[in-house]
PDB file of N, CA and C in Angstrom:
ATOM      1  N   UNK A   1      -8.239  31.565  77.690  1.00  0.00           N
ATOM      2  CA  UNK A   1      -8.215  32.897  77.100  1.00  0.00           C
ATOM      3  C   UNK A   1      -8.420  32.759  75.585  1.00  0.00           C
ATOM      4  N   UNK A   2      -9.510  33.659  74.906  1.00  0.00           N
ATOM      5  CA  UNK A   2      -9.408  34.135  73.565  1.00  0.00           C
ATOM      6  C   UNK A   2      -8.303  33.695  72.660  1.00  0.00           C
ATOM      7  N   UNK A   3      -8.692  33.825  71.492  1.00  0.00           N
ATOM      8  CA  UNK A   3      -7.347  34.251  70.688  1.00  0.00           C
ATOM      9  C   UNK A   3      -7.469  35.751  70.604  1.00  0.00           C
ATOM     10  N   UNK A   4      -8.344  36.356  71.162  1.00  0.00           N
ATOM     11  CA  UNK A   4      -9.162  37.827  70.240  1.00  0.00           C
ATOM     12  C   UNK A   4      -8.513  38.211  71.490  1.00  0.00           C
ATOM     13  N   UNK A   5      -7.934  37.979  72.856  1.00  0.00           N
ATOM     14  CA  UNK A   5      -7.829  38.850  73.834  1.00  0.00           C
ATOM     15  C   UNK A   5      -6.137  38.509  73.864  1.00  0.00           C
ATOM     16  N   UNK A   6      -6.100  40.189  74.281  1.00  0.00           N
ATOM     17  CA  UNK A   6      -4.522  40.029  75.223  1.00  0.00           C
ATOM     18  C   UNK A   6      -4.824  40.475  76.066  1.00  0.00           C
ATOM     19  N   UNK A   7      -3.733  40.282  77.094  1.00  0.00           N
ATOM     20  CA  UNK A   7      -2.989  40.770  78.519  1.00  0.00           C
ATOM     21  C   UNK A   7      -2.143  42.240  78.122  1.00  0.00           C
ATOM     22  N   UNK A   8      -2.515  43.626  78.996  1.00  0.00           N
ATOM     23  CA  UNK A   8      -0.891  43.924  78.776  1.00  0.00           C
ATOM     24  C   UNK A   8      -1.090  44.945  80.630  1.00  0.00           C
ATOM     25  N   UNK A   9      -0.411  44.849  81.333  1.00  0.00           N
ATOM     26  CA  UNK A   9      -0.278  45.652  82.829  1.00  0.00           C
ATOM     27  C   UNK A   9      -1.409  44.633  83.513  1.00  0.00           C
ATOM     28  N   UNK A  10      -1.838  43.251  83.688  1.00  0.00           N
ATOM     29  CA  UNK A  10      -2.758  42.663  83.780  1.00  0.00           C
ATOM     30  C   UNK A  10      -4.203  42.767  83.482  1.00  0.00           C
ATOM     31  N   UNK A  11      -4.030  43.398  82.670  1.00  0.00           N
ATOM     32  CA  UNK A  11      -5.959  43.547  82.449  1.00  0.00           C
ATOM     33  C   UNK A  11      -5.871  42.983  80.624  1.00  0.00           C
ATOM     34  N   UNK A  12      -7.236  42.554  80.904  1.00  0.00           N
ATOM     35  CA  UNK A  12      -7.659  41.604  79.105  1.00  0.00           C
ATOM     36  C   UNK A  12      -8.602  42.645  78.614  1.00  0.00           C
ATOM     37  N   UNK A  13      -7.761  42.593  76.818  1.00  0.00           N
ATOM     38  CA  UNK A  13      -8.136  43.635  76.042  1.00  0.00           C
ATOM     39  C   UNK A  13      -8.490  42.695  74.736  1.00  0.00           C
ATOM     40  N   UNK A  14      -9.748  43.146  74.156  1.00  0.00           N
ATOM     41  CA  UNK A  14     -10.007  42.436  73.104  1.00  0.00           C
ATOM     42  C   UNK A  14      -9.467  43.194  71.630  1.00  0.00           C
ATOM     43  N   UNK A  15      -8.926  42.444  70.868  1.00  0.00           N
ATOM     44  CA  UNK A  15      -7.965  43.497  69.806  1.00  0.00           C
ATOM     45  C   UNK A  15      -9.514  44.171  69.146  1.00  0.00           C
ATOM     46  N   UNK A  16     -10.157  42.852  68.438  1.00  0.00           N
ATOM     47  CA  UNK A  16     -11.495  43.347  67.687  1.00  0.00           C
ATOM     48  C   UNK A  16     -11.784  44.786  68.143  1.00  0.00           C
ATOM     49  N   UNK A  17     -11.972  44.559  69.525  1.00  0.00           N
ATOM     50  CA  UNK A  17     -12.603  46.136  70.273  1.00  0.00           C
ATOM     51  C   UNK A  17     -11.825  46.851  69.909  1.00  0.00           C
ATOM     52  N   UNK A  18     -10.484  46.927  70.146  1.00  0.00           N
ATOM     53  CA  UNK A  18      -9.563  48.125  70.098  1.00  0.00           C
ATOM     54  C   UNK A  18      -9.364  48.555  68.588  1.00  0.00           C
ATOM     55  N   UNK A  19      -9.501  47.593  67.830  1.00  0.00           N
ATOM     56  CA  UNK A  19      -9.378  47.767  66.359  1.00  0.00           C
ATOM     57  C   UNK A  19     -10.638  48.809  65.907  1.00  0.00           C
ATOM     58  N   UNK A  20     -11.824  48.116  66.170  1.00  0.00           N
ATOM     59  CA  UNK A  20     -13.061  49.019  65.851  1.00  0.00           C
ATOM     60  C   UNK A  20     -13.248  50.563  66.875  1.00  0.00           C
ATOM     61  N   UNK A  21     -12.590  50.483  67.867  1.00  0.00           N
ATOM     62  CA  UNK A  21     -12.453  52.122  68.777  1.00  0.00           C
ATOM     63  C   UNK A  21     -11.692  53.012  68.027  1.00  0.00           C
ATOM     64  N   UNK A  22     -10.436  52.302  67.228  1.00  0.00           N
ATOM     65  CA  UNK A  22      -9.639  53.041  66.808  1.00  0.00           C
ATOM     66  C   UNK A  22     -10.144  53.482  65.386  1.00  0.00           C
ATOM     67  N   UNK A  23     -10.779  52.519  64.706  1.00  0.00           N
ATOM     68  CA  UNK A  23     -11.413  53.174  63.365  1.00  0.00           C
ATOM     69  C   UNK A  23     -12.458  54.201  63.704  1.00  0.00           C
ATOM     70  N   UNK A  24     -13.439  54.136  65.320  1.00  0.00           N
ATOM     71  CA  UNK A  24     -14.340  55.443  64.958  1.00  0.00           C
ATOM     72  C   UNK A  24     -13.400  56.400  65.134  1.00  0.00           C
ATOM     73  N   UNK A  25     -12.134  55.993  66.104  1.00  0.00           N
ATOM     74  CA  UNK A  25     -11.353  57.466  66.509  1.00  0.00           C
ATOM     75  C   UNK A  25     -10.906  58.045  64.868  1.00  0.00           C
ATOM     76  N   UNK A  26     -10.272  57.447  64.455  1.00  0.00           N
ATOM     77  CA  UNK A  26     -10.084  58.032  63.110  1.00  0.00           C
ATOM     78  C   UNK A  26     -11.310  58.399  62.123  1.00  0.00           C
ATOM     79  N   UNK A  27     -12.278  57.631  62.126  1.00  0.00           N
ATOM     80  CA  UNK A  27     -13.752  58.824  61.202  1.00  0.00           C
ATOM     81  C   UNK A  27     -14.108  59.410  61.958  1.00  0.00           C
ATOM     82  N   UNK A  28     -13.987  59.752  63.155  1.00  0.00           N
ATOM     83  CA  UNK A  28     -14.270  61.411  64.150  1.00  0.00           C
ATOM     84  C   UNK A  28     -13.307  62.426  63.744  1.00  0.00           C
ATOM     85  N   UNK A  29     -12.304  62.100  63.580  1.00  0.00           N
ATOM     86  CA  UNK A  29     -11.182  63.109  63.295  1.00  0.00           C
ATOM     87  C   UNK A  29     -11.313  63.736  61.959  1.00  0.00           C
ATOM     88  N   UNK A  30     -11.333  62.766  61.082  1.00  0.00           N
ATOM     89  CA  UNK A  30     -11.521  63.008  59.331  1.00  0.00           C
ATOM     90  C   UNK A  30     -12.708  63.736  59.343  1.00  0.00           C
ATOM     91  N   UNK A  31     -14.277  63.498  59.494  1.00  0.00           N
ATOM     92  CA  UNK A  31     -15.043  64.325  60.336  1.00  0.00           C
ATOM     93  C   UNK A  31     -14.840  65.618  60.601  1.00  0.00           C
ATOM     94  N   UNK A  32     -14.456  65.488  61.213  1.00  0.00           N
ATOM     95  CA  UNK A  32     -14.123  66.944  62.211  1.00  0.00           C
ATOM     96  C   UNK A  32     -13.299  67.865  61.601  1.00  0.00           C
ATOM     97  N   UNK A  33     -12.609  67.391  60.649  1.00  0.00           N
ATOM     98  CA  UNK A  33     -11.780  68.728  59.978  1.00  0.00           C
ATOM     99  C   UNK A  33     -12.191  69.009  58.838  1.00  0.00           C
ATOM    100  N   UNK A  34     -12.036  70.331  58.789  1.00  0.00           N
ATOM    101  CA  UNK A  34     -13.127  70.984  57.902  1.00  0.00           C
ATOM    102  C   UNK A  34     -11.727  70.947  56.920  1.00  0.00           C
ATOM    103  N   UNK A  35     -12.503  71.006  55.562  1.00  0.00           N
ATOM    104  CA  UNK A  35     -11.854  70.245  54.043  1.00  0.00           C
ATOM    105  C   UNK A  35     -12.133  71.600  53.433  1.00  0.00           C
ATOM    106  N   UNK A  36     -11.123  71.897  53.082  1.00  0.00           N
ATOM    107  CA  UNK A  36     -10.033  73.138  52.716  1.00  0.00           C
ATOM    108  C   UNK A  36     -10.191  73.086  51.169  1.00  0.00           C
ATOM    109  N   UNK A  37     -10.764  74.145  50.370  1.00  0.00           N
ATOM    110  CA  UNK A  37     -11.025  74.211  49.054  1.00  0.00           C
ATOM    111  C   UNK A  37      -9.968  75.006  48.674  1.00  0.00           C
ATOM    112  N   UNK A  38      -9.907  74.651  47.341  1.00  0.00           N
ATOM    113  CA  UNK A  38      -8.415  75.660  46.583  1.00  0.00           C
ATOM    114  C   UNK A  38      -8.420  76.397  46.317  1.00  0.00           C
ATOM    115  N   UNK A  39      -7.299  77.470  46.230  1.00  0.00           N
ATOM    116  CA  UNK A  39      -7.405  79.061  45.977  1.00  0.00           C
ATOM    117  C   UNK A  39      -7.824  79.155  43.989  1.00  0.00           C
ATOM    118  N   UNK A  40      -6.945  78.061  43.780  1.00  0.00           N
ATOM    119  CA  UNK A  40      -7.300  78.032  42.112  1.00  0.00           C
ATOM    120  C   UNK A  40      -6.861  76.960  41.342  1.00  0.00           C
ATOM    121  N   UNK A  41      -7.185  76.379  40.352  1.00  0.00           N
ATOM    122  CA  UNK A  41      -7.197  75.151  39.733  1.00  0.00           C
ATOM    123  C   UNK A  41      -5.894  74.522  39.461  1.00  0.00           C
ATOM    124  N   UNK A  42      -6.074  73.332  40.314  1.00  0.00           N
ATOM    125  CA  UNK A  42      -4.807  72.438  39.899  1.00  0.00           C
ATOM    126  C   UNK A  42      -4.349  72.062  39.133  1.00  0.00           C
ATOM    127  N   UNK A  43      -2.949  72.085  38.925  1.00  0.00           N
ATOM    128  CA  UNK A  43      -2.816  71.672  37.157  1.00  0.00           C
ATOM    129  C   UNK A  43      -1.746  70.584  37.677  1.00  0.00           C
ATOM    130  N   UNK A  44      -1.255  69.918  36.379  1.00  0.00           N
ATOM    131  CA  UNK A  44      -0.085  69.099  36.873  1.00  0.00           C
ATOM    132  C   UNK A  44       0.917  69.872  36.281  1.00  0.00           C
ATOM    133  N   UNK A  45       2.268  69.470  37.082  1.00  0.00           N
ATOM    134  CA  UNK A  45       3.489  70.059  37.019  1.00  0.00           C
ATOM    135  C   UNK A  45       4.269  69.641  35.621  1.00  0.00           C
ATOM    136  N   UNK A  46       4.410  70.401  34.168  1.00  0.00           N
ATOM    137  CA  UNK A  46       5.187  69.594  33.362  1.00  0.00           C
ATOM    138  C   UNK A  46       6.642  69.716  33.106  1.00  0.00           C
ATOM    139  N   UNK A  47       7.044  70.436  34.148  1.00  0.00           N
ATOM    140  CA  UNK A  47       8.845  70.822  33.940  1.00  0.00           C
ATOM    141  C   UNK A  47       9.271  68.728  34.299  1.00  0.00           C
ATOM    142  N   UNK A  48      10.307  69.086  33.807  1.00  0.00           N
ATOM    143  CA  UNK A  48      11.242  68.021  33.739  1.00  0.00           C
ATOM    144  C   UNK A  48      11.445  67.650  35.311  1.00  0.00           C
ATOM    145  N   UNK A  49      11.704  66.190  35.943  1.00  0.00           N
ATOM    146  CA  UNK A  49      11.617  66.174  37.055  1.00  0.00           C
ATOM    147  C   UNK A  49      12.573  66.704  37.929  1.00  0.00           C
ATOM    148  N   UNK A  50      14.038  66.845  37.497  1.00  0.00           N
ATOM    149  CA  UNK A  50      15.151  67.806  38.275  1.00  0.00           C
ATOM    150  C   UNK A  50      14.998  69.001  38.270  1.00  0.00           C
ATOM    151  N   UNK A  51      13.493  69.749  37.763  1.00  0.00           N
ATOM    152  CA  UNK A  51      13.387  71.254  37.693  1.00  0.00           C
ATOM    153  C   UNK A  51      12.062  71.309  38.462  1.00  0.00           C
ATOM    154  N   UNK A  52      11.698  70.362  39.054  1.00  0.00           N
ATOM    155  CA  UNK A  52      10.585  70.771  39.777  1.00  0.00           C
ATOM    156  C   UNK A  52      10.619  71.196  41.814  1.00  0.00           C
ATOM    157  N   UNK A  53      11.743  70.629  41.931  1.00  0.00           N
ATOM    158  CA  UNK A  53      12.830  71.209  43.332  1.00  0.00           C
ATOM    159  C   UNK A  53      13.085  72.745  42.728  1.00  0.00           C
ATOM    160  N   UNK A  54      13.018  73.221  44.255  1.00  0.00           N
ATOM    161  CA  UNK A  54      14.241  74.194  44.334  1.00  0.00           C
ATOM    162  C   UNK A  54      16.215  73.257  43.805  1.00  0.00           C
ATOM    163  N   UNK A  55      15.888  72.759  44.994  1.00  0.00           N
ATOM    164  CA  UNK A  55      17.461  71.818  45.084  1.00  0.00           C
ATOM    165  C   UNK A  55      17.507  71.476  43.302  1.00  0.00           C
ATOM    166  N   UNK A  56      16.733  71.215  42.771  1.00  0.00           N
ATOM    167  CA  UNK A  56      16.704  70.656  41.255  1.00  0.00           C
ATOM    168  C   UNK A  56      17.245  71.817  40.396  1.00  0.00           C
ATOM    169  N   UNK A  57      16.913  72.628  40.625  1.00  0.00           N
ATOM    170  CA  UNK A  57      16.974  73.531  39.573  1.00  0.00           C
ATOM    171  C   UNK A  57      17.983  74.151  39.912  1.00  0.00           C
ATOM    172  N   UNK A  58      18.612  74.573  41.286  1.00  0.00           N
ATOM    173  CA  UNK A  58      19.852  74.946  41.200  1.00  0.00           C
ATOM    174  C   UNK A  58      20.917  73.776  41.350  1.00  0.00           C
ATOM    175  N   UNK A  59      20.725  72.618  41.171  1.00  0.00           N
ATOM    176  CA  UNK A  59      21.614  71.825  40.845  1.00  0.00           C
ATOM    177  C   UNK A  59      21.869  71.479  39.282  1.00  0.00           C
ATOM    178  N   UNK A  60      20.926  71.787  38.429  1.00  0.00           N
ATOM    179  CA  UNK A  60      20.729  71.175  37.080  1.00  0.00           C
ATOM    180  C   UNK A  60      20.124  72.662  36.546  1.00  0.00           C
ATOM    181  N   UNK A  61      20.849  74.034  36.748  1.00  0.00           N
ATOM    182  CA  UNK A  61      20.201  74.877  35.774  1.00  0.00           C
ATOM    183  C   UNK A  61      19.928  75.129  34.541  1.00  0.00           C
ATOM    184  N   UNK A  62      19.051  75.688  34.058  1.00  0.00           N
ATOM    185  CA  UNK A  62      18.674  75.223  32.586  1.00  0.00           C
ATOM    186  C   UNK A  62      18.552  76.528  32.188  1.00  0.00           C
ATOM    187  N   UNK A  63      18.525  77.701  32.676  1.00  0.00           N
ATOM    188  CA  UNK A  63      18.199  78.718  32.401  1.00  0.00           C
ATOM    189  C   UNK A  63      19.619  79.502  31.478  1.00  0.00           C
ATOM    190  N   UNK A  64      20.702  79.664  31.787  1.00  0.00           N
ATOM    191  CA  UNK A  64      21.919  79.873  31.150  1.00  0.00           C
ATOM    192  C   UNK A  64      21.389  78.951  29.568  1.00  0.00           C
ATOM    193  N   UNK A  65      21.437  77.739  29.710  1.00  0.00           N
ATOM    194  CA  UNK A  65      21.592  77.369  28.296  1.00  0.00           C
ATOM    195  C   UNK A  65      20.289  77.724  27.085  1.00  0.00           C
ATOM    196  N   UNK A  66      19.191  78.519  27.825  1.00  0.00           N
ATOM    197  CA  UNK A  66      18.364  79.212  27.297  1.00  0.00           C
ATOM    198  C   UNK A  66      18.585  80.555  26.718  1.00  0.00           C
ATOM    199  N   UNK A  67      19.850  81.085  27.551  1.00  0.00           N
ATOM    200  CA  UNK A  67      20.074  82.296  26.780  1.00  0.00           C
ATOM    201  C   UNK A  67      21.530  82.761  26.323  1.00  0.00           C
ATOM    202  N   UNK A  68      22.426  81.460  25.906  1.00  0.00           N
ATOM    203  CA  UNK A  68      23.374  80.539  25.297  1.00  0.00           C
ATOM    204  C   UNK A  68      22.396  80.450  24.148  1.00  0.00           C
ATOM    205  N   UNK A  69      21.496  79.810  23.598  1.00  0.00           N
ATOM    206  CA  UNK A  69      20.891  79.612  22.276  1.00  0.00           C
ATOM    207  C   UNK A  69      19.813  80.464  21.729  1.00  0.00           C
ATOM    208  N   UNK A  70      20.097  81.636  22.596  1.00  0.00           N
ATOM    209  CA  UNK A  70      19.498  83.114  21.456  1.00  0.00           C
ATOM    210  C   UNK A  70      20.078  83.809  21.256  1.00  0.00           C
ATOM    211  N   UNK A  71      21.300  83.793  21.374  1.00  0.00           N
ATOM    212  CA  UNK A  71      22.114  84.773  21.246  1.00  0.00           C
ATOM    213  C   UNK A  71      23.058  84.405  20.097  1.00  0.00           C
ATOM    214  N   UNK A  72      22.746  82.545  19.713  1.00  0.00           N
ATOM    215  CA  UNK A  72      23.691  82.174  18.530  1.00  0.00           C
ATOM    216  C   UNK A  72      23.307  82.784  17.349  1.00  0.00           C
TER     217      UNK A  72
END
């Protein structure tokens, strides 16, 4: 036997093969789905990284101490 073949329920499978079946299965798929354009231009995110969650921002609110220092 191969090194390139296994056994598995008694029947011989060559990996090479299964390796290259499985890459067209995956560029058929990628393929096949239609690629989704954006509603409007991406920007990057520049809030601080604990304000870019929901969970972030109500754990670490920042908004109180914004209107704490207009009122001094």
């Amino acid at each position: 036997m191969s090194a390139d073949l296994f056994t598995l329920d008694g029947r011989a499978y060559s990996w090479r093969q299964l390796c290259e079946l499985r890459r067209q299965q995956l560029e058929a798929r990628r393929a096949s789905q239609p690629r989704q354009l954006a509603l409007f231009e991406l920007r990057d995110d520049s809030r601080p990284a604990s304000q870019r969650s929901a969970a972030g921002r109500y754990a670490e609110p920042i908004l109180p101490e914004l209107f704490s220092g207009a009122g001094a």
